[in-house]
Protein backbone atom coordinates (compact mmCIF):
# COMPACT_ATOMS: atom_id res chain seq x y z
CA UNK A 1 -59.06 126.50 -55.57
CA UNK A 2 -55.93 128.15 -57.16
CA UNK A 3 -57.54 130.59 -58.38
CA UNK A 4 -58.33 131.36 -54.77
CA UNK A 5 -54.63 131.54 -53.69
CA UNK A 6 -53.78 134.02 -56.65
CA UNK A 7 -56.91 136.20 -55.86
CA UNK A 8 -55.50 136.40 -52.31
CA UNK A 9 -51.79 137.26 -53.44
CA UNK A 10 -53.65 139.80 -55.67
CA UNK A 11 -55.35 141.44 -52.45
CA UNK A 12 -52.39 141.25 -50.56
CA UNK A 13 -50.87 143.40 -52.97
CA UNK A 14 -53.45 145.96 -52.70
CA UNK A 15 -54.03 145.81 -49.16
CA UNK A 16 -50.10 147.09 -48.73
CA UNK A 17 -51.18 150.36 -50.45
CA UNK A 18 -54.34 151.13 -48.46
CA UNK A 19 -54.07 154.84 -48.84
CA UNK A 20 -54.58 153.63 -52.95
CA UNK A 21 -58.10 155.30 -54.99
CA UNK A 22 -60.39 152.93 -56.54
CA UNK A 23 -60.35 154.24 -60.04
CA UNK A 24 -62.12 151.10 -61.64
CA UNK A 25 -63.86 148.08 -60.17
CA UNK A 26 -65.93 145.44 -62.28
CA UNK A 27 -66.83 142.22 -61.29
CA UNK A 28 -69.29 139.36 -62.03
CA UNK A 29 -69.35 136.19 -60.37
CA UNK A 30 -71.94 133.24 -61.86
CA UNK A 31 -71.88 129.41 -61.13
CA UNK A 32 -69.87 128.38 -63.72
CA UNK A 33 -67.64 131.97 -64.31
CA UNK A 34 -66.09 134.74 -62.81
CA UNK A 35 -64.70 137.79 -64.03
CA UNK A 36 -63.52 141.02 -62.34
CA UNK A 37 -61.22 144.05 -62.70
CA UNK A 38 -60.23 146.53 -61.20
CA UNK A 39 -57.30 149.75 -61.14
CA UNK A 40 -56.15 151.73 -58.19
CA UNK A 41 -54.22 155.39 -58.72
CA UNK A 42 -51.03 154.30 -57.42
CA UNK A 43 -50.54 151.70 -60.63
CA UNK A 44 -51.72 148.54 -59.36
CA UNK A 45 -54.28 146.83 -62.23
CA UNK A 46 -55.45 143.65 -62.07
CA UNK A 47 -58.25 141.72 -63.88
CA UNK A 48 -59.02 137.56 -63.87
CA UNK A 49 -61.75 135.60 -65.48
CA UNK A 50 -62.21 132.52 -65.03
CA UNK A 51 -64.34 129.20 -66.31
CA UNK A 52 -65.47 125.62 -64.92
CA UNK A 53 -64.13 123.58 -67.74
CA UNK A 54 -65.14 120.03 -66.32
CA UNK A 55 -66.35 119.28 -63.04
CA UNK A 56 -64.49 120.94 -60.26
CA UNK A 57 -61.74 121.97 -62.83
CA UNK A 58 -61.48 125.51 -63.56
CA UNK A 59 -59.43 127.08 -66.21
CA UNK A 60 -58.66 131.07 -65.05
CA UNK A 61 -56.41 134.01 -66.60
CA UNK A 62 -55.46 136.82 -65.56
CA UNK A 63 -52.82 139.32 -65.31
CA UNK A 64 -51.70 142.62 -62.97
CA UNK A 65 -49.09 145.26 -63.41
CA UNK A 66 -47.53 147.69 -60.67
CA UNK A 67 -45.03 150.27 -60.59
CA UNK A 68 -42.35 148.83 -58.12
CA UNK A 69 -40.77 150.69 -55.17
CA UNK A 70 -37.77 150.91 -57.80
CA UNK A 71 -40.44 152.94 -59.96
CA UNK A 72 -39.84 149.79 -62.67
CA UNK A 73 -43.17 148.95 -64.21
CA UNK A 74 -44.09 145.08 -63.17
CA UNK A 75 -46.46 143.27 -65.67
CA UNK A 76 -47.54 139.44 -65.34
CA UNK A 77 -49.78 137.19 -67.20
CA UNK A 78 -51.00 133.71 -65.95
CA UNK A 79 -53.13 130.49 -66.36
CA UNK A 80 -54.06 128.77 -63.53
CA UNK A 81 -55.84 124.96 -64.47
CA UNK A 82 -55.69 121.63 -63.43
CA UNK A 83 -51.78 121.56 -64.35
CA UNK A 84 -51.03 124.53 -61.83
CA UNK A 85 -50.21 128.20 -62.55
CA UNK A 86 -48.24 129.23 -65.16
CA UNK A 87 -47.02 132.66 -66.42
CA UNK A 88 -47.45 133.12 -69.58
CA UNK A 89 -44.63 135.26 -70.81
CA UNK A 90 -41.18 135.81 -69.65
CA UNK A 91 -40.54 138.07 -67.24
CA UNK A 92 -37.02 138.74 -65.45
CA UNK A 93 -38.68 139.94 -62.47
CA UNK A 94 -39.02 136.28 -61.61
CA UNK A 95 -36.65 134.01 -60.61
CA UNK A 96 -34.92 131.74 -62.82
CA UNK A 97 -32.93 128.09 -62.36
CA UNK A 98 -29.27 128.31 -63.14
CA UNK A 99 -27.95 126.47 -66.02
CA UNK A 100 -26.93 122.50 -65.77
CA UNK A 101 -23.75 121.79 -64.76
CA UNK A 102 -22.05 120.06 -68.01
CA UNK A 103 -20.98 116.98 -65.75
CA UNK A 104 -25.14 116.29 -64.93
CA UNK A 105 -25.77 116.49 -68.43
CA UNK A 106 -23.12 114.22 -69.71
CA UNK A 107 -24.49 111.87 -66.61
CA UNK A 108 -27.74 112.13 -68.01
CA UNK A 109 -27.04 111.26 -71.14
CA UNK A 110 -24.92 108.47 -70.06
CA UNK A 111 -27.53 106.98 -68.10
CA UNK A 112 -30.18 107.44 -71.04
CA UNK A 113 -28.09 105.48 -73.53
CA UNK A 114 -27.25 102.91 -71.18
CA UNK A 115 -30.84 102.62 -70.40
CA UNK A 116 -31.82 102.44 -73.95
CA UNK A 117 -29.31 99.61 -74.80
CA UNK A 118 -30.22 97.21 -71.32
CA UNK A 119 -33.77 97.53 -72.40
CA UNK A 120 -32.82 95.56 -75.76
């Protein structure tokens, strides 16, 4: 099923640049696997393949690039399995938590050592 959700963010992508040429498109699609690729002439590539690892559990990467509006090239890779999606490499395009206050983490590790030491 996720794979699903980022196939459709995929197509949403490349349904915002309808005027785009299909320069490449591959796909095969079995039971237990799916692959497919495929590269437009206004920079958008994509390609995904995927695998039923157990039942109902598939295991799918993939990645995609685009040249943004700001004409800064945009690359992502991702795994998507029974843990969730996950990009696989850093990418400042995507947003980021800020840093822990140093109060929480002096709570936390106040709480952690008391913890510890009632549990003995």
């Amino acid at each position: 099923m996720k794979f699903f959700i980022v196939f459709a963010c995929v197509l949403a992508v490349v349904a915002a640049n309808e005027e785009a040429n299909v320069l490449r498109n591959d796909a095969e699609v079995n039971v237990d696997s799916f692959r497919y690729a495929y590269e437009f002439d206004n920079s958008i590539k994509a390609q995904q393949e995927g695998n039923l690892a157990a039942e109902d559990t598939w295991v799918v990467k993939g990645e995609y690039s685009y040249t943004s509006p700001e004409g800064e090239q945009v690359s992502l890779q991702y795994t998507a399995d029974e843990n969730g999606y996950h990009v696989d490499a850093a990418n400042p395009l995507l947003p980021t938590p800020p840093p822990i206050p140093e109060h929480i983490l002096k709570a936390i590790e106040y709480i952690n050592t008391h913890r510890l030491a009632s549990a003995n």
